[in-house]
Protein backbone atom coordinates (compact mmCIF):
# COMPACT_ATOMS: atom_id res chain seq x y z
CA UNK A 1 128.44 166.14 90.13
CA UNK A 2 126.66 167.93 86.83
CA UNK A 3 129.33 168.99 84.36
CA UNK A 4 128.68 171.97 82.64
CA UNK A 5 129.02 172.97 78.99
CA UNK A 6 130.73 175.76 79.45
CA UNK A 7 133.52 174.14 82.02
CA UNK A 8 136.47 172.93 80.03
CA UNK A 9 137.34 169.22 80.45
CA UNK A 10 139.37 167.99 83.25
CA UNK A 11 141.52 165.24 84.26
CA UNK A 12 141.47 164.37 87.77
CA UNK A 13 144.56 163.12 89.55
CA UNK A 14 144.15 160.73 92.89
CA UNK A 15 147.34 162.72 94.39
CA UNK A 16 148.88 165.97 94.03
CA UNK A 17 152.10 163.95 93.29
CA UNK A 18 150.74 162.43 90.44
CA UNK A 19 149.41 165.20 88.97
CA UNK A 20 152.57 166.79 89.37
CA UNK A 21 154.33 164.11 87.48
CA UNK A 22 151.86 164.70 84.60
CA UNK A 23 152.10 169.00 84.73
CA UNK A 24 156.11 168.28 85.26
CA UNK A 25 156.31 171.90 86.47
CA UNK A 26 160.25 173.22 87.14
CA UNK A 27 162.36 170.69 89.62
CA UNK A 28 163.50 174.06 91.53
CA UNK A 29 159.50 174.71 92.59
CA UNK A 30 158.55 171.14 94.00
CA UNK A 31 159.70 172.01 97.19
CA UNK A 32 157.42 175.04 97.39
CA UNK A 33 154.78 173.50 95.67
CA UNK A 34 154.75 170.51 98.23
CA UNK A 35 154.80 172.98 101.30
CA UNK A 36 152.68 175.62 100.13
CA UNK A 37 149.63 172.69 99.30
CA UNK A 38 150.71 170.63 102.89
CA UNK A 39 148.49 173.46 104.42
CA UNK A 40 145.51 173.47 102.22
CA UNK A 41 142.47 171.97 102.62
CA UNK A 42 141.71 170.35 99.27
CA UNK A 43 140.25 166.91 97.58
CA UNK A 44 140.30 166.99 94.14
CA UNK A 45 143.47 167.37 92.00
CA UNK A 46 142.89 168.59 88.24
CA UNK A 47 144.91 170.01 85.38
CA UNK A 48 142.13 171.48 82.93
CA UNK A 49 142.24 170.45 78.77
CA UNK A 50 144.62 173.46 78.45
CA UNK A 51 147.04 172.09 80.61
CA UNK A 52 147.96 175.70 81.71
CA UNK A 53 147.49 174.94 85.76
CA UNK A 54 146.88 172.24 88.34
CA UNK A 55 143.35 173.37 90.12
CA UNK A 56 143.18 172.28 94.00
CA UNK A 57 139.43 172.50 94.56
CA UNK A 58 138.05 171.59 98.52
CA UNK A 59 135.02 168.95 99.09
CA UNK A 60 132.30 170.64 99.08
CA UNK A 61 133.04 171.71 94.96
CA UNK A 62 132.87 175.11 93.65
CA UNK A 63 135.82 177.14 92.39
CA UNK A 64 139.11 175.52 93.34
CA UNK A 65 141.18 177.27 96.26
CA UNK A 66 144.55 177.19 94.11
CA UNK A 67 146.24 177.40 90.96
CA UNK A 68 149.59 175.82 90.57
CA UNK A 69 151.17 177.42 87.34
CA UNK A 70 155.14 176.61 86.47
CA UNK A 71 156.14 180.47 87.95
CA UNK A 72 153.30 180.51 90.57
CA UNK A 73 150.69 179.36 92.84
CA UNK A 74 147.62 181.56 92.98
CA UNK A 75 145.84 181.16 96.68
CA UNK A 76 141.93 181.45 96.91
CA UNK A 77 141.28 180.15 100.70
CA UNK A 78 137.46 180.32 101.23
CA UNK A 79 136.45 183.41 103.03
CA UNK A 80 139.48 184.68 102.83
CA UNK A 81 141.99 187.31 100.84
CA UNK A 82 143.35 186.05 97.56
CA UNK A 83 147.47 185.74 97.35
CA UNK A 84 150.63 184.56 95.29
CA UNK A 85 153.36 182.53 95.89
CA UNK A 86 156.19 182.92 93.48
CA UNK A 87 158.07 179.52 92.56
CA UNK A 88 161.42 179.52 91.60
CA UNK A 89 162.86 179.11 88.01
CA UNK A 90 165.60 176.79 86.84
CA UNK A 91 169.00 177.97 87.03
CA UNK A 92 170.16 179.61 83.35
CA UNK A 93 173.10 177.36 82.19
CA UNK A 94 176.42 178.70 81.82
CA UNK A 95 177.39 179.91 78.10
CA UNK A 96 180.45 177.96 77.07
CA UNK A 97 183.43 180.14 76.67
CA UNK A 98 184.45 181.20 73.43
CA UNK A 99 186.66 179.08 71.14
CA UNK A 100 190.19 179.96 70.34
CA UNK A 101 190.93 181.77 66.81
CA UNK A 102 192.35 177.86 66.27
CA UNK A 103 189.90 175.96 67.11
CA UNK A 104 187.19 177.77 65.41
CA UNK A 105 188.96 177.89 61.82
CA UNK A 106 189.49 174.07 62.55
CA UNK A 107 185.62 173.46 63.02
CA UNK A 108 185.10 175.17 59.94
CA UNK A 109 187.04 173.88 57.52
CA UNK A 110 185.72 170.08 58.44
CA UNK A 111 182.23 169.02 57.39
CA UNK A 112 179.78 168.66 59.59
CA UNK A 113 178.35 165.29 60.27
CA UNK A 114 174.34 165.35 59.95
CA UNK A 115 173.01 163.94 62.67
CA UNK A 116 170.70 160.63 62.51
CA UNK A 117 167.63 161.26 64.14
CA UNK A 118 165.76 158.38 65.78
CA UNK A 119 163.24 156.55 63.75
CA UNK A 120 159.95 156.85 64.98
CA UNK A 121 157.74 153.41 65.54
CA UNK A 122 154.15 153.04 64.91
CA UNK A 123 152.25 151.84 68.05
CA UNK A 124 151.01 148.66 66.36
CA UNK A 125 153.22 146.94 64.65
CA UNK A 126 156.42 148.10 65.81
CA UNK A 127 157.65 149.28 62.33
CA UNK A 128 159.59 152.46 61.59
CA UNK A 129 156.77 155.09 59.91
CA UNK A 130 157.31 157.28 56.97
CA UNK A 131 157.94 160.72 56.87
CA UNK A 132 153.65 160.90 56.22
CA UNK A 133 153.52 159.74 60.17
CA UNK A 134 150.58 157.07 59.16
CA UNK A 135 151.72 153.23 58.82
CA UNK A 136 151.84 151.41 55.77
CA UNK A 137 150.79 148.17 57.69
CA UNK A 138 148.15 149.12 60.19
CA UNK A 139 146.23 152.10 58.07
């Protein structure tokens, strides 16, 4: 296969499934995802450099025959009409309920406690890296 300039860079996945693991697209669509490509025709699995889709391109090349994007597949059969399949969303989590007059004056008359975030390692050595991001050791 000739790569083109113009084509962005790819990463091609053996399965749909891993490729889906790597695009981690909504829980709620997987379902849908999984039926709508069951009755495809397809060989390769990408996700381009952008990381905006998976592509689902047949074997004889040429432009794929769907785009999986995290609100919705885009069909291209060969020969035939173009169409959409919407995926559903997550679920919007529930606002807490408000806080009682008490309980609010409570929370702000106590300090809050600043919150320790995780030390990040460097690769290499295993040490925690300065705020800079580059190790003292291994750079």
């Amino acid at each position: 296969m000739s790569i083109s300039a113009e084509i962005e860079p790819r990463t091609y996945f053996s399965s749909l499934e891993n490729a889906l693991g790597d695009f981690q697209p909504p829980y709620e669509a997987l379902p849908v995802i999984r039926d709508v490509a069951r009755g495809l025709d397809y060989t390769h699995v990408f996700i381009p450099e952008s990381r905006a889709h998976i592509g689902l391109e047949a074997a004889g090349g040429g432009e794929p025959i769907a785009y999986i994007f995290p609100g919705f597949i885009a069909l291209h059969p060969r020969g035939g009409v173009s169409s959409f399949v919407e995926l559903p969303q997550p679920l919007a989590e529930e606002a807490p309920a408000p806080a009682t007059a008490k309980a609010s004056r409570a929370a702000a008359s106590s300090p809050a406690k600043a919150v320790q975030a995780e030390p990040v390692a460097c690769a290499g050595c295993f040490t925690a890296l300065p705020a800079s991001g580059r190790c003292d050791y291994c750079d």
